[in-house]
C-alpha atoms as a PDB file:
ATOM      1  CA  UNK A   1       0.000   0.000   0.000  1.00  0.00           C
ATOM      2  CA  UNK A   2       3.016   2.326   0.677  1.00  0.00           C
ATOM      3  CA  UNK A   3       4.182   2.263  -2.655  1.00  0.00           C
ATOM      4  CA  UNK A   4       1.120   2.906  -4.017  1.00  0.00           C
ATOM      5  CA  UNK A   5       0.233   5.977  -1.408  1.00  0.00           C
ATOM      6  CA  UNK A   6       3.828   7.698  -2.801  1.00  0.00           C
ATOM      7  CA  UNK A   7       3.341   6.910  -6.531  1.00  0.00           C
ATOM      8  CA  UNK A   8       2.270   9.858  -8.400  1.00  0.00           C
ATOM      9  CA  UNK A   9      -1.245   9.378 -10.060  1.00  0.00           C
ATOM     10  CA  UNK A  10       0.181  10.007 -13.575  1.00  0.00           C
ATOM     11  CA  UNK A  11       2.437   7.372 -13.473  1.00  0.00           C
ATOM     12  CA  UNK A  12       0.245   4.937 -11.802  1.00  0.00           C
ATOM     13  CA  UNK A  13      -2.285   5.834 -14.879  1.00  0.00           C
ATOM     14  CA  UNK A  14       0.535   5.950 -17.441  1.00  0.00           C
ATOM     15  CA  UNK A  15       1.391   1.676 -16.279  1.00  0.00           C
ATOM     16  CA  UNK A  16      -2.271   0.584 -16.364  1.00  0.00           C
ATOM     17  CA  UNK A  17      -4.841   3.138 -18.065  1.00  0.00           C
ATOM     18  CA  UNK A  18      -7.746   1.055 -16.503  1.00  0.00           C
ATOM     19  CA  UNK A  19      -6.837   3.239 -13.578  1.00  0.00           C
ATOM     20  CA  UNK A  20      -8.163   6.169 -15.074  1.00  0.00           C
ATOM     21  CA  UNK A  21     -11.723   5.207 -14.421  1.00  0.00           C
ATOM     22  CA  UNK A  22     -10.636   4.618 -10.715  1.00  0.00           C
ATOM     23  CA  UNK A  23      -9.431   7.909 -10.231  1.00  0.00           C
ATOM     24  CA  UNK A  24     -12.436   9.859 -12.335  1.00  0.00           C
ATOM     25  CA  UNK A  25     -15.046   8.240  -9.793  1.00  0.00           C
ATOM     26  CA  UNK A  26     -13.382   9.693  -7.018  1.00  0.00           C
ATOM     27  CA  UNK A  27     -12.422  13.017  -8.256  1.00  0.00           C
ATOM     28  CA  UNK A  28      -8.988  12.859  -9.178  1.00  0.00           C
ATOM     29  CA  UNK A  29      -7.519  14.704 -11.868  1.00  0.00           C
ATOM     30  CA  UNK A  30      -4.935  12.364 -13.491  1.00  0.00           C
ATOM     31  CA  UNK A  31      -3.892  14.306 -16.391  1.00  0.00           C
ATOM     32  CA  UNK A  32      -3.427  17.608 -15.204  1.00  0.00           C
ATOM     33  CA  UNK A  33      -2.756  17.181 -11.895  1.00  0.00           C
ATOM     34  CA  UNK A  34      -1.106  14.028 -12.192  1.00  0.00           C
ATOM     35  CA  UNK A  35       2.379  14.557 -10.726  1.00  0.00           C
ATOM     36  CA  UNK A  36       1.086  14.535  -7.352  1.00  0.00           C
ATOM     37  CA  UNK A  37       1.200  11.399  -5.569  1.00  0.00           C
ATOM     38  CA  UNK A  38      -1.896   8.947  -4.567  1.00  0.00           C
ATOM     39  CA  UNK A  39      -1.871  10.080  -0.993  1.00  0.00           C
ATOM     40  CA  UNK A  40      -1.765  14.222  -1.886  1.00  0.00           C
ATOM     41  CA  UNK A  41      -4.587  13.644  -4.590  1.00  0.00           C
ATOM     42  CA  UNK A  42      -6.695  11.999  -2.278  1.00  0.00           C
ATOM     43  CA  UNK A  43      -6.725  14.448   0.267  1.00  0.00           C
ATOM     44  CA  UNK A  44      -6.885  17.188  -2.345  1.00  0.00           C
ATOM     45  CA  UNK A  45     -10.529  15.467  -3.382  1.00  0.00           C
ATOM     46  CA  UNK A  46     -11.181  14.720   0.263  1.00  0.00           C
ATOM     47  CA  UNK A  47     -12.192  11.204  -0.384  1.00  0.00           C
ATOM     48  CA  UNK A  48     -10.782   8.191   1.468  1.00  0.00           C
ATOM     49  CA  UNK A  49      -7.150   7.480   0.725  1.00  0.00           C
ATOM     50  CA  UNK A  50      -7.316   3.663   1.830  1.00  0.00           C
ATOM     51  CA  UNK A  51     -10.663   3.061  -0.313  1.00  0.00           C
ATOM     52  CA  UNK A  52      -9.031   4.096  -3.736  1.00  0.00           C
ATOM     53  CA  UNK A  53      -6.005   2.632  -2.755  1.00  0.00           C
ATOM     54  CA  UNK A  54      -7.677  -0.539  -2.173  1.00  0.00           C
ATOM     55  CA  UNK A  55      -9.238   0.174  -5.041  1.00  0.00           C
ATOM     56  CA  UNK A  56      -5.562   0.625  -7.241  1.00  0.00           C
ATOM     57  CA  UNK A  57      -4.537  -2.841  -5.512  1.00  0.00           C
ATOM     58  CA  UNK A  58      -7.727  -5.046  -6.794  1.00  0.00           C
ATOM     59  CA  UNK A  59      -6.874  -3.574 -10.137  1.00  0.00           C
ATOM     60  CA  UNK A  60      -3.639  -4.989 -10.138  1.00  0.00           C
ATOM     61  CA  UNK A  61      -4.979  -8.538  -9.045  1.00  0.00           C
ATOM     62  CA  UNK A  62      -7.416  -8.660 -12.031  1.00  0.00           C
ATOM     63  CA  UNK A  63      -6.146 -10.642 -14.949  1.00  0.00           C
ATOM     64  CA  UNK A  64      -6.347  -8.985 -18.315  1.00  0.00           C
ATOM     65  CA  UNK A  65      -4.637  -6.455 -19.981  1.00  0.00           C
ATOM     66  CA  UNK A  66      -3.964  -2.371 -19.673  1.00  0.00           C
ATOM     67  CA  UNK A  67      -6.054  -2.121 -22.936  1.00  0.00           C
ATOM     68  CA  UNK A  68      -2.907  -0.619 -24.403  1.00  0.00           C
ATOM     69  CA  UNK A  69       0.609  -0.434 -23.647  1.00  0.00           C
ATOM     70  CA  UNK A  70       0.992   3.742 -24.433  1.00  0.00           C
ATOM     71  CA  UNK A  71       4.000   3.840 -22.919  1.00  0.00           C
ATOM     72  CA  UNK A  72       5.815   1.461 -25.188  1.00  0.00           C
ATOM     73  CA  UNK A  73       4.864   2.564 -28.038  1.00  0.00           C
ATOM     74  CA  UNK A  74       7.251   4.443 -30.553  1.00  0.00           C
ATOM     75  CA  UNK A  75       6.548   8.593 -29.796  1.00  0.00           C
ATOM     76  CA  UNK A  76       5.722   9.154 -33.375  1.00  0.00           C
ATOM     77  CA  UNK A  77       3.343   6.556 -33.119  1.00  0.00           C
ATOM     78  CA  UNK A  78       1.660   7.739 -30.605  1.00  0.00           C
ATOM     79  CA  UNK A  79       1.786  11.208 -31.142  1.00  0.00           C
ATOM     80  CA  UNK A  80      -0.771   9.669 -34.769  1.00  0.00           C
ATOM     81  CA  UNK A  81      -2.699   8.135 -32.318  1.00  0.00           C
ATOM     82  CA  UNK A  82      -3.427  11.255 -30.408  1.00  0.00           C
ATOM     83  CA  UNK A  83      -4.181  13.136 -33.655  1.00  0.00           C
ATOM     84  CA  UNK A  84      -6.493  10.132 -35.023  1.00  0.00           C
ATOM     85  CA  UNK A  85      -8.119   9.584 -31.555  1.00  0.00           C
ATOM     86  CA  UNK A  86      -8.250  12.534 -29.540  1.00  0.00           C
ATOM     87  CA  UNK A  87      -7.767  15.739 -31.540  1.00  0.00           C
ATOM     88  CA  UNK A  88     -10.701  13.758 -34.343  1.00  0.00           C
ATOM     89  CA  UNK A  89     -12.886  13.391 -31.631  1.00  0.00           C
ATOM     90  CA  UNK A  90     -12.648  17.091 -29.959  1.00  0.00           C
ATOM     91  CA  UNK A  91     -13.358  18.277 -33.991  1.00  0.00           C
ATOM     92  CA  UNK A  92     -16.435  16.387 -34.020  1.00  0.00           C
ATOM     93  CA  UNK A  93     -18.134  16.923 -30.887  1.00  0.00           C
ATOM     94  CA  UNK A  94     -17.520  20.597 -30.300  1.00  0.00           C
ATOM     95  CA  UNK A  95     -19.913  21.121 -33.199  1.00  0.00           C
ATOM     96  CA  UNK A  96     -22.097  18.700 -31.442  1.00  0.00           C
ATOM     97  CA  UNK A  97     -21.988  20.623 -27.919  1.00  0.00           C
ATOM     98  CA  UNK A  98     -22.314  24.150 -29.030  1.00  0.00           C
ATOM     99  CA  UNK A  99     -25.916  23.864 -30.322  1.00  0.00           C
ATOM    100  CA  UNK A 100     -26.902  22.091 -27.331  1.00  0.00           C
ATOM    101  CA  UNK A 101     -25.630  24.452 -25.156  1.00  0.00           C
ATOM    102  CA  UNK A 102     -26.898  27.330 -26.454  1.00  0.00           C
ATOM    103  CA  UNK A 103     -30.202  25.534 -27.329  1.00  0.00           C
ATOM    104  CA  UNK A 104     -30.254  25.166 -23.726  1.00  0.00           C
ATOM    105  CA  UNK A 105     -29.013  28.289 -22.694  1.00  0.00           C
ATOM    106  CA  UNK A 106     -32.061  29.655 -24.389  1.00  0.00           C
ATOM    107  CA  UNK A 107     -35.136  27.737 -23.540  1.00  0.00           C
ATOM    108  CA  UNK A 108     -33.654  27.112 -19.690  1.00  0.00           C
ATOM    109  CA  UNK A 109     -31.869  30.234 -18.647  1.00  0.00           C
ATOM    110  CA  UNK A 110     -34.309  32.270 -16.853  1.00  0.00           C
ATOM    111  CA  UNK A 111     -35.066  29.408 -14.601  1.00  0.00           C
ATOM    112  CA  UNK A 112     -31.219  27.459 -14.035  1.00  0.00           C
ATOM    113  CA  UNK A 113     -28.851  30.121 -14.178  1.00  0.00           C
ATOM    114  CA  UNK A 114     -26.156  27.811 -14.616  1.00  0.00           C
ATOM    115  CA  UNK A 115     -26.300  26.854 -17.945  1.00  0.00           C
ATOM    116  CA  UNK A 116     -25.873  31.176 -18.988  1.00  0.00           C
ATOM    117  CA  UNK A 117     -21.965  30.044 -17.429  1.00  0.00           C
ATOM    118  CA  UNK A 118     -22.147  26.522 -18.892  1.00  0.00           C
ATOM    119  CA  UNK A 119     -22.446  27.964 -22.661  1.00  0.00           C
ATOM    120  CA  UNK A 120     -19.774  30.956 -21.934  1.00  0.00           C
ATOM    121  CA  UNK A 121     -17.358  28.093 -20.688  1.00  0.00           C
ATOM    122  CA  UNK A 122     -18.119  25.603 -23.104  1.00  0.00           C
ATOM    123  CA  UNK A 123     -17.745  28.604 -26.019  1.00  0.00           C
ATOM    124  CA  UNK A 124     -14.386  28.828 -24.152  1.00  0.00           C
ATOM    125  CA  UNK A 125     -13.169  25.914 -24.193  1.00  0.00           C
ATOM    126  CA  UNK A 126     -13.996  24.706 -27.612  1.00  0.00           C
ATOM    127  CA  UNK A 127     -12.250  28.113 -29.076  1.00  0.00           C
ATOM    128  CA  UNK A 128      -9.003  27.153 -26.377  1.00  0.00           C
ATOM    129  CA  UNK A 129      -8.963  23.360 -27.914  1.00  0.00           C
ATOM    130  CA  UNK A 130      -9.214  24.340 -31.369  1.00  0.00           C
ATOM    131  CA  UNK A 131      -6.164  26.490 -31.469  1.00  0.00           C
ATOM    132  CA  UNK A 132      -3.878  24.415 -29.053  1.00  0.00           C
ATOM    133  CA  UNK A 133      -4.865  21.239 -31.268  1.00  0.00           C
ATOM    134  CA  UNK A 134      -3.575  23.077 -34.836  1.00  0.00           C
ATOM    135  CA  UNK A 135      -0.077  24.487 -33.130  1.00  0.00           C
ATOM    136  CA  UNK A 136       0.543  20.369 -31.618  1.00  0.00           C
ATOM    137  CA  UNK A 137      -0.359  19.455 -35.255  1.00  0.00           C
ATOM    138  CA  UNK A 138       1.110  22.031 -36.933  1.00  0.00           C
ATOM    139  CA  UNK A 139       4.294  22.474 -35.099  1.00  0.00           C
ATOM    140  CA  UNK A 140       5.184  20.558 -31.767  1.00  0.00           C
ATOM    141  CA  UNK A 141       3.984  16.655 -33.111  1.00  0.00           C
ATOM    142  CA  UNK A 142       5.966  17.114 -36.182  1.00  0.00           C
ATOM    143  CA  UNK A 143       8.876  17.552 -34.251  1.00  0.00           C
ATOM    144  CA  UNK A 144       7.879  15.220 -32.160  1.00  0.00           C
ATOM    145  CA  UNK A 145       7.817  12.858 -34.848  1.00  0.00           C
ATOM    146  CA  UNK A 146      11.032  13.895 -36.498  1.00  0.00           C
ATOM    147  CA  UNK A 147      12.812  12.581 -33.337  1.00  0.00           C
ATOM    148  CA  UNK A 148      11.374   9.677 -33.216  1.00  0.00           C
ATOM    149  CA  UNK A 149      12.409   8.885 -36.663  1.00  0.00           C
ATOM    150  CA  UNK A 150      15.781  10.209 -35.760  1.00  0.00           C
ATOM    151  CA  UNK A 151      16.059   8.177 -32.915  1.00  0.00           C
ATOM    152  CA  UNK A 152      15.171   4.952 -34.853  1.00  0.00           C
ATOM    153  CA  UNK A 153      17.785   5.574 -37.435  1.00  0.00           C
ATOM    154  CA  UNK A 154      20.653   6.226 -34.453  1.00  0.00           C
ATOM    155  CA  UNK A 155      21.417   9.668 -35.982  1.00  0.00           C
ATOM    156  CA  UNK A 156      21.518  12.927 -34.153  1.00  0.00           C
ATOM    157  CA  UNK A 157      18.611  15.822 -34.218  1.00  0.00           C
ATOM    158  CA  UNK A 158      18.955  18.854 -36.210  1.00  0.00           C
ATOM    159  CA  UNK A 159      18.274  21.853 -34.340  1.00  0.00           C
ATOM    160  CA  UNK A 160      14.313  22.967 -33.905  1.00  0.00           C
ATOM    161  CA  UNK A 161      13.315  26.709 -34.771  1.00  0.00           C
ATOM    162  CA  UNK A 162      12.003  26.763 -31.409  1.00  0.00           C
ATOM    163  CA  UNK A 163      15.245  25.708 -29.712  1.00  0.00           C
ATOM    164  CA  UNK A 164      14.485  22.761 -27.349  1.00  0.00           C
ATOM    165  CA  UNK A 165      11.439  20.728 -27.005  1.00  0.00           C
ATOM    166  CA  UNK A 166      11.083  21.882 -23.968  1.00  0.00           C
ATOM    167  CA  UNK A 167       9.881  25.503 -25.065  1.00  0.00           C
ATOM    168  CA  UNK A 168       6.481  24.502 -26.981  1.00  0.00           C
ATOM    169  CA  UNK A 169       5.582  21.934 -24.365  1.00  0.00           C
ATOM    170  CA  UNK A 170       5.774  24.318 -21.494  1.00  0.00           C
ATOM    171  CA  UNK A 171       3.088  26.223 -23.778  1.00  0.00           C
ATOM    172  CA  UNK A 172       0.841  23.456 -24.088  1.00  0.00           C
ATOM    173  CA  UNK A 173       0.618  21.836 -20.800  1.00  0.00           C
ATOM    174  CA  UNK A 174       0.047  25.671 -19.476  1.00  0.00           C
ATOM    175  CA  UNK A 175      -2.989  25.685 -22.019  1.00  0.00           C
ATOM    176  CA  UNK A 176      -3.803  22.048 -20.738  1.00  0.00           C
ATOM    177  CA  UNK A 177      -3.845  23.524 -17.154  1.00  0.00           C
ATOM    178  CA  UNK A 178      -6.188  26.708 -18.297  1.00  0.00           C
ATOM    179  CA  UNK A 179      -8.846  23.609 -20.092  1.00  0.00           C
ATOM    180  CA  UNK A 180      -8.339  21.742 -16.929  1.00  0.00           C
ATOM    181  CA  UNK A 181      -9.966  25.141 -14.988  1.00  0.00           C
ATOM    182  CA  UNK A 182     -12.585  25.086 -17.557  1.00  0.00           C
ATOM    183  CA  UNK A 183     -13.778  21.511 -17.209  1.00  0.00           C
ATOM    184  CA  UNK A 184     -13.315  21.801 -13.254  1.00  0.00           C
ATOM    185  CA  UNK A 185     -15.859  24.544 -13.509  1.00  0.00           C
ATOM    186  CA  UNK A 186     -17.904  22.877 -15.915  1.00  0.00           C
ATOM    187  CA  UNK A 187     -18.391  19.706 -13.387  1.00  0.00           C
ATOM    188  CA  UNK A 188     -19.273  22.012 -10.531  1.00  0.00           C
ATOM    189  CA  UNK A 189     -21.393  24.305 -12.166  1.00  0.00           C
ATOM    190  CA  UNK A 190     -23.366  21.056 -13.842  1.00  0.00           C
ATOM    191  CA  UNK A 191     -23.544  19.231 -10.436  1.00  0.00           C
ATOM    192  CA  UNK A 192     -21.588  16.566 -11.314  1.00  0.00           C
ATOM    193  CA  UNK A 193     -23.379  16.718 -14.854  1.00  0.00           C
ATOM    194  CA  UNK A 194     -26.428  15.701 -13.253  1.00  0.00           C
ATOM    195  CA  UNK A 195     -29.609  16.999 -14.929  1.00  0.00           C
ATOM    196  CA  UNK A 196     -32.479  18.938 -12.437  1.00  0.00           C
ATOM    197  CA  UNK A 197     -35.120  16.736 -12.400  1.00  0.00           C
ATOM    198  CA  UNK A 198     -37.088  19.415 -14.852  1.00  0.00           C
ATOM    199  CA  UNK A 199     -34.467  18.588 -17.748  1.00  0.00           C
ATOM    200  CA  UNK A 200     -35.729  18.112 -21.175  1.00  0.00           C
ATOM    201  CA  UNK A 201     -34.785  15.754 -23.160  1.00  0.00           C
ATOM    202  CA  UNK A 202     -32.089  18.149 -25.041  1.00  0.00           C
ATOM    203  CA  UNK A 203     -30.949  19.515 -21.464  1.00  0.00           C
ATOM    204  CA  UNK A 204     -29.951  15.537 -20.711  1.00  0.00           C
ATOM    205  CA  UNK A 205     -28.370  14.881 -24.017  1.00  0.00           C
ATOM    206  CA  UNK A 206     -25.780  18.347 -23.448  1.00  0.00           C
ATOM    207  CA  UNK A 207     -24.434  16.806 -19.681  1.00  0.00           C
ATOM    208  CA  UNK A 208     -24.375  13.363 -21.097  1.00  0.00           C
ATOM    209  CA  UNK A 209     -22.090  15.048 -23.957  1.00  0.00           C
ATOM    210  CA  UNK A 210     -20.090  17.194 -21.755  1.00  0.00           C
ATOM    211  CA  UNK A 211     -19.349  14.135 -19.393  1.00  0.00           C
ATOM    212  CA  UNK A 212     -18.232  12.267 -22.818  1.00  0.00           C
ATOM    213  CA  UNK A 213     -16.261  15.158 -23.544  1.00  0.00           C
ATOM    214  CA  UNK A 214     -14.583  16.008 -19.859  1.00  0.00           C
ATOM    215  CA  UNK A 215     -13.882  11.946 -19.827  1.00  0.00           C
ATOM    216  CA  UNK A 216     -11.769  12.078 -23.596  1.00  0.00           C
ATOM    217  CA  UNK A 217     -10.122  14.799 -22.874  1.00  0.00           C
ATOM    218  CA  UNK A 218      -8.820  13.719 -19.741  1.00  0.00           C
ATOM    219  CA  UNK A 219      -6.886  10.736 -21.229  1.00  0.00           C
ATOM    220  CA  UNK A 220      -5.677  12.934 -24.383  1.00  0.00           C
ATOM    221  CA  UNK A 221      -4.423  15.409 -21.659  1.00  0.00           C
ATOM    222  CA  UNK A 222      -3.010  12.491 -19.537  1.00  0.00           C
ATOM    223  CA  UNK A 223      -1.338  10.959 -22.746  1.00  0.00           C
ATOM    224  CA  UNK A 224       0.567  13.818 -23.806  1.00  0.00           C
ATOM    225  CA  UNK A 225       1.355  15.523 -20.278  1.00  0.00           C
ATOM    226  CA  UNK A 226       2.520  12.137 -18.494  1.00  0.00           C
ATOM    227  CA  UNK A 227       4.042   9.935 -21.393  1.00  0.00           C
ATOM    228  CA  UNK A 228       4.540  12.091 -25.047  1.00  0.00           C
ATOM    229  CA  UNK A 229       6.034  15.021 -23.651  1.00  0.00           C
ATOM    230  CA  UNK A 230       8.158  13.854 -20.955  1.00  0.00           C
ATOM    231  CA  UNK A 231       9.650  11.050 -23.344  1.00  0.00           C
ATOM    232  CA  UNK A 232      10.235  13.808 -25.946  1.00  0.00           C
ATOM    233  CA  UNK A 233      11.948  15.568 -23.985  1.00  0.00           C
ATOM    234  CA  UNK A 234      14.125  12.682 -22.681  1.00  0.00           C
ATOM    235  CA  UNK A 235      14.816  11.761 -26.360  1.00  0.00           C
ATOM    236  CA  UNK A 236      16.008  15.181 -27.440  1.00  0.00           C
ATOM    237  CA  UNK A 237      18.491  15.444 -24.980  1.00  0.00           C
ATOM    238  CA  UNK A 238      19.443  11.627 -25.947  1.00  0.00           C
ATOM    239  CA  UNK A 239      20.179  12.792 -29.623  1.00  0.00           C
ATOM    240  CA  UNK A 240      21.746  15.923 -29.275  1.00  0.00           C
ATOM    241  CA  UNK A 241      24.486  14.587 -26.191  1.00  0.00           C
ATOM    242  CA  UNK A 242      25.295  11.624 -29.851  1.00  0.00           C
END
């Protein structure tokens, strides 16, 4: 259990993603926030340190796999999988959300104030996530991607426009923290996205979509924050020391 109480949650996450879900039902931001360790993120959500650690420790009993290994996998690799996974799904459903929301906004403002905040945030967020997403694409991945290949071949790195690595990254997991604020507010201002027992029908379908949408990008986050970046980082330094 000591081990597990001083791991951070990132890494923890990062070895078996199945823990993910463990952490979301009690709270804990593993993407984000996940360079704290077990012990400090539990009493950060004020829930019960020995429950989820219990919880971590069952996990590990189960048979069966991690779904996917992330952490082995080749950076440029992954950094396609992102693109083809994540970034495709945040296209698709911010088109999806903003109707709602404002649909909402309109028919169910005067009577749960809420939801006025819930579209601002959501308007927000989507506007945040579209231009982070084009400068990893357009930009930071590619470079990602060229050291990888670099790597692969045993050959060293040419130098970046942006000097090291280290300079973009620092960009994007500061824009990861400001969506992080965003969906924390989104949660608390939604209850929990829990409908009032009034909801129509469209009210319903907007928190079932903005849980969907606070639950992907909580693994994209995690994937780039706790295994891409750091890796990239590592490898760079690797390459340019040949």
């Amino acid at each position: 259990m000591e081990n597990i109480r001083n791991k951070s949650v990132g890494e923890i996450v990062k070895l078996d993603f199945r823990a993910a879900d463990i952490f979301s039902s009690y709270g804990i931001d593993f993407c984000c926030g996940g360079k704290i360790s077990v012990a400090e993120a539990c009493a950060n959500s004020k829930c019960d340190e020995t429950t989820v650690i219990n919880s971590l420790e069952a996990l590990q009993n189960e048979k069966g796999s991690a779904v996917h290994d992330f952490d082995s996998w080749d950076l440029g690799f992954l950094a396609d999988y992102i693109i083809h996974t994540h970034h495709q799904y945040v296209t698709k459903a911010i088109p999806q959300i903003l109707p709602l929301a404002q649909k909402v906004f309109d028919v169910h403002g005067a009577n749960h104030k809420e939801v006025i905040r819930i579209n601002e945030l959501f308007q927000d967020l989507a506007e945040e996530l579209l231009a982070h997403m084009q400068k990893e694409e357009g930009v930071l991945f590619p470079y990602i991607k060229k050291l990888a290949a670099d790597d692969s071949a045993g050959k060293c790195t040419d130098p970046s426009c942006f000097g090291t690595v280290m300079g973009p990254i620092s960009v994007m997991e500061r824009e990861h923290e400001s969506a992080g604020v965003i969906l924390k507010e989104l949660f608390r201002l939604s209850d929990g996205y829990t409908p009032p027992e009034d909801a129509c029908n469209t009210f319903r379908v907007l928190y079932g979509k903005l849980k969907e949408f606070e639950d992907d990008l909580h693994r994209h986050i995690h994937l780039e924050n706790n295994i891409l970046f750091p890796k990239a980082i590592a490898m760079e330094h690797a390459l340019q020391l040949n």
